[in-house]
C-alpha atoms as a PDB file:
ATOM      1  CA  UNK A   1     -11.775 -37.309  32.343  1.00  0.00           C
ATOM      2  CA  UNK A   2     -11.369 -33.515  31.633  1.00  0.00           C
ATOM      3  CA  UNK A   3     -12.896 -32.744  34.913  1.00  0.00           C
ATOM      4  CA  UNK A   4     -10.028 -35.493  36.882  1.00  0.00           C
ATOM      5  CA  UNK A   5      -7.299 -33.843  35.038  1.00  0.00           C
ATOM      6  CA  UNK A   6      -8.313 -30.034  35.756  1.00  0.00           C
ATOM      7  CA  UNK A   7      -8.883 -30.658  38.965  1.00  0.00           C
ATOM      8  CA  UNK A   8      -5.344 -32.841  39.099  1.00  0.00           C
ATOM      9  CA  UNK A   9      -3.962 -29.620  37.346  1.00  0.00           C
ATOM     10  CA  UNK A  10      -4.965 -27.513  39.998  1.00  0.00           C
ATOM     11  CA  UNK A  11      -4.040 -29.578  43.446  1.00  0.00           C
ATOM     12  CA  UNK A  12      -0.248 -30.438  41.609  1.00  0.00           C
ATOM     13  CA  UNK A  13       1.227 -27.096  43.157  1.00  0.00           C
ATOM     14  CA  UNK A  14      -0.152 -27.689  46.538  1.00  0.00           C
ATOM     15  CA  UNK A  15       0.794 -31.375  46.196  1.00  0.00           C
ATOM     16  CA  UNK A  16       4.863 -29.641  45.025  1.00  0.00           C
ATOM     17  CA  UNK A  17       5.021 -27.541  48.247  1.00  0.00           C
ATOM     18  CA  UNK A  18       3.382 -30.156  50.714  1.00  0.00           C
ATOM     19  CA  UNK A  19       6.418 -32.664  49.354  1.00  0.00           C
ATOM     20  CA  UNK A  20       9.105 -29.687  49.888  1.00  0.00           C
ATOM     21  CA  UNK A  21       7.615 -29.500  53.388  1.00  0.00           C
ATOM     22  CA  UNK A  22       8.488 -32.900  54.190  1.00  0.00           C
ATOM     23  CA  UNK A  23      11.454 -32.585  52.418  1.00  0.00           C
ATOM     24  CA  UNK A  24      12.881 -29.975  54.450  1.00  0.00           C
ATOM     25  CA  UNK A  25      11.572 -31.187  57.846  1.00  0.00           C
ATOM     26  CA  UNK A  26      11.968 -34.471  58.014  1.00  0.00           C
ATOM     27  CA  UNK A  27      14.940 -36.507  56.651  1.00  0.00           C
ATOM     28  CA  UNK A  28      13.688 -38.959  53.484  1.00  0.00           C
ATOM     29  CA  UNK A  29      15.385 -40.952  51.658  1.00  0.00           C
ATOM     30  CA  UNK A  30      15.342 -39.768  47.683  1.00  0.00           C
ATOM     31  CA  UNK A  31      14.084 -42.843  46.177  1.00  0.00           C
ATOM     32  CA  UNK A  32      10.789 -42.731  48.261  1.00  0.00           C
ATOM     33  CA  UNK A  33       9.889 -38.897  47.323  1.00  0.00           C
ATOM     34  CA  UNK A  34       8.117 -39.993  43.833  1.00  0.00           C
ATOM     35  CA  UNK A  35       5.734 -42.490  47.171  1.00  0.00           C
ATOM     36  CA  UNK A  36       5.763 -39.537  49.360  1.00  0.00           C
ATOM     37  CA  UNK A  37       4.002 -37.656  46.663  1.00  0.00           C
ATOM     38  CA  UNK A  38       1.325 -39.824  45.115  1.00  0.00           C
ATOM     39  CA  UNK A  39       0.081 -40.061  49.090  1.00  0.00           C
ATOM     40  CA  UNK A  40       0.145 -36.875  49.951  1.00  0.00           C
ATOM     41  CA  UNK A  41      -1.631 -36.151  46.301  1.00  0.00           C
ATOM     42  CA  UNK A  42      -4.205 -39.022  46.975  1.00  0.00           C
ATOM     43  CA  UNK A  43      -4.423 -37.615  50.559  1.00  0.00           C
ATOM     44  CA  UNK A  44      -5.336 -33.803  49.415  1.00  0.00           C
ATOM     45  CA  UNK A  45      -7.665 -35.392  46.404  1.00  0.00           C
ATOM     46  CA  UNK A  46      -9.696 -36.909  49.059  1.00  0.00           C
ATOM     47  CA  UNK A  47      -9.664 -34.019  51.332  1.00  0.00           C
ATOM     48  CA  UNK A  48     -10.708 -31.823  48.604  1.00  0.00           C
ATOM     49  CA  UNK A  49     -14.363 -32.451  48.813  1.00  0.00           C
ATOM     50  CA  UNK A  50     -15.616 -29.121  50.029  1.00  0.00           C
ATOM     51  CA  UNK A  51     -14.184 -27.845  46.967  1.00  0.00           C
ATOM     52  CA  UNK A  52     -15.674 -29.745  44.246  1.00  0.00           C
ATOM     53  CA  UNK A  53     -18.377 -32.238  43.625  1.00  0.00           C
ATOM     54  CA  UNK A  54     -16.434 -35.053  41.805  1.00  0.00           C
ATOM     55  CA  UNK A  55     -16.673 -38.377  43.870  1.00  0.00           C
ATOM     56  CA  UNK A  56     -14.535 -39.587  45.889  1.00  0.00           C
ATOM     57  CA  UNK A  57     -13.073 -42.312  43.436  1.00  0.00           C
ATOM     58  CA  UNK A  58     -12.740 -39.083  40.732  1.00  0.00           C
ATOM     59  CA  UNK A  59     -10.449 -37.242  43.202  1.00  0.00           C
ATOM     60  CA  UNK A  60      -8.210 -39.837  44.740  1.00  0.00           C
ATOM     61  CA  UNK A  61      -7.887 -40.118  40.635  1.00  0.00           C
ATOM     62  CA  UNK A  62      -6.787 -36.473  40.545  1.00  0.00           C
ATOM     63  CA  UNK A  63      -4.818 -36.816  43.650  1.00  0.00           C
ATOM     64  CA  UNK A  64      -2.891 -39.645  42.197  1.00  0.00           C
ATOM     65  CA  UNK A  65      -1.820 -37.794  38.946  1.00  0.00           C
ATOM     66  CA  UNK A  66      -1.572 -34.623  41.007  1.00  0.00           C
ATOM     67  CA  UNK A  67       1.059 -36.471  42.961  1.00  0.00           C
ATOM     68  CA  UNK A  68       2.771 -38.374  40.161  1.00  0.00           C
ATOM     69  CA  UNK A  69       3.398 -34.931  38.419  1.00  0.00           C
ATOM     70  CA  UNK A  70       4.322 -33.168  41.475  1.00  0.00           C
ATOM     71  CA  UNK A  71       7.148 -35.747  41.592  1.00  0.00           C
ATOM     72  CA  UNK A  72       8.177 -35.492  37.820  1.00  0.00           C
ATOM     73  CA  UNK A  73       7.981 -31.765  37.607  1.00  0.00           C
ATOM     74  CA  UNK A  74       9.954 -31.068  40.615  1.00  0.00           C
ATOM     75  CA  UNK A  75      12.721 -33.205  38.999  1.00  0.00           C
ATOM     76  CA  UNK A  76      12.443 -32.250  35.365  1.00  0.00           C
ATOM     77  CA  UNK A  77      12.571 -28.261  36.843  1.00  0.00           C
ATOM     78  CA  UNK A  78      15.830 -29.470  38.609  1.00  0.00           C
ATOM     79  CA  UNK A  79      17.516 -30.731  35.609  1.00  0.00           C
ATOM     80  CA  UNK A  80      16.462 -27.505  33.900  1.00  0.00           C
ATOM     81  CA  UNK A  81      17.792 -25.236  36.208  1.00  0.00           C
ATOM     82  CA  UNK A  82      21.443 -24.798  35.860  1.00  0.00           C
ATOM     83  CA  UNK A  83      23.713 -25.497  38.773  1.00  0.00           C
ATOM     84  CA  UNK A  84      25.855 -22.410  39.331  1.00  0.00           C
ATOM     85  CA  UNK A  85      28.773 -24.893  40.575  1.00  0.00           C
ATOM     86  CA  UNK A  86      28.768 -26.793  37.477  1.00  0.00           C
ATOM     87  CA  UNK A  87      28.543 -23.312  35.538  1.00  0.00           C
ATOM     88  CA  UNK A  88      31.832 -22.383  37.068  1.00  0.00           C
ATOM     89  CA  UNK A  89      33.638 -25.383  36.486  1.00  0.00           C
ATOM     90  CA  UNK A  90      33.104 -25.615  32.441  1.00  0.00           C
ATOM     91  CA  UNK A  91      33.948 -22.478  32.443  1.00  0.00           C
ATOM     92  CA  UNK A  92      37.548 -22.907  33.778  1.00  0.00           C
END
């Protein structure tokens, strides 16, 4: 389990920028982007192969969590971030 969730670790920012791809190029609805990313994240876990010797079943495992977190880091770093607009408008 160590092993899935390294490897998961390691594909999640690949799996972040792959979803802002789409994002940007291709009009999604919101409520599908958490979908969007566990495929793409089981899609690079099986494509990994060349770069680790897991089995298949052991990286579509990583891909899956790579892609789940992609999804839930991308909106917990939004909710971090302050919005300059909103800034400006408690401020008044």
């Amino acid at each position: 389990m160590e092993e899935v969730m390294t490897f998961a670790s390691i594909i999640s920012p690949v799996v972040v920028a792959l979803v802002q791809l789409i994002k940007k190029t291709v009009a999604v609805n919101n409520r599908y982007l958490p979908l969007i990313s566990l495929l793409i994240g089981l899609l690079v876990g099986s494509l990994a192969w060349p770069f680790t010797e897991m089995d298949l079943v052991l990286r579509l495992w990583s891909g899956g969590f790579a892609g789940l977190a992609a999804s839930g880091l991308y909106s917990l770093g939004k909710r971090t971030i302050p919005n300059k607009n909103n800034d400006n408008n408690n401020a008044a």
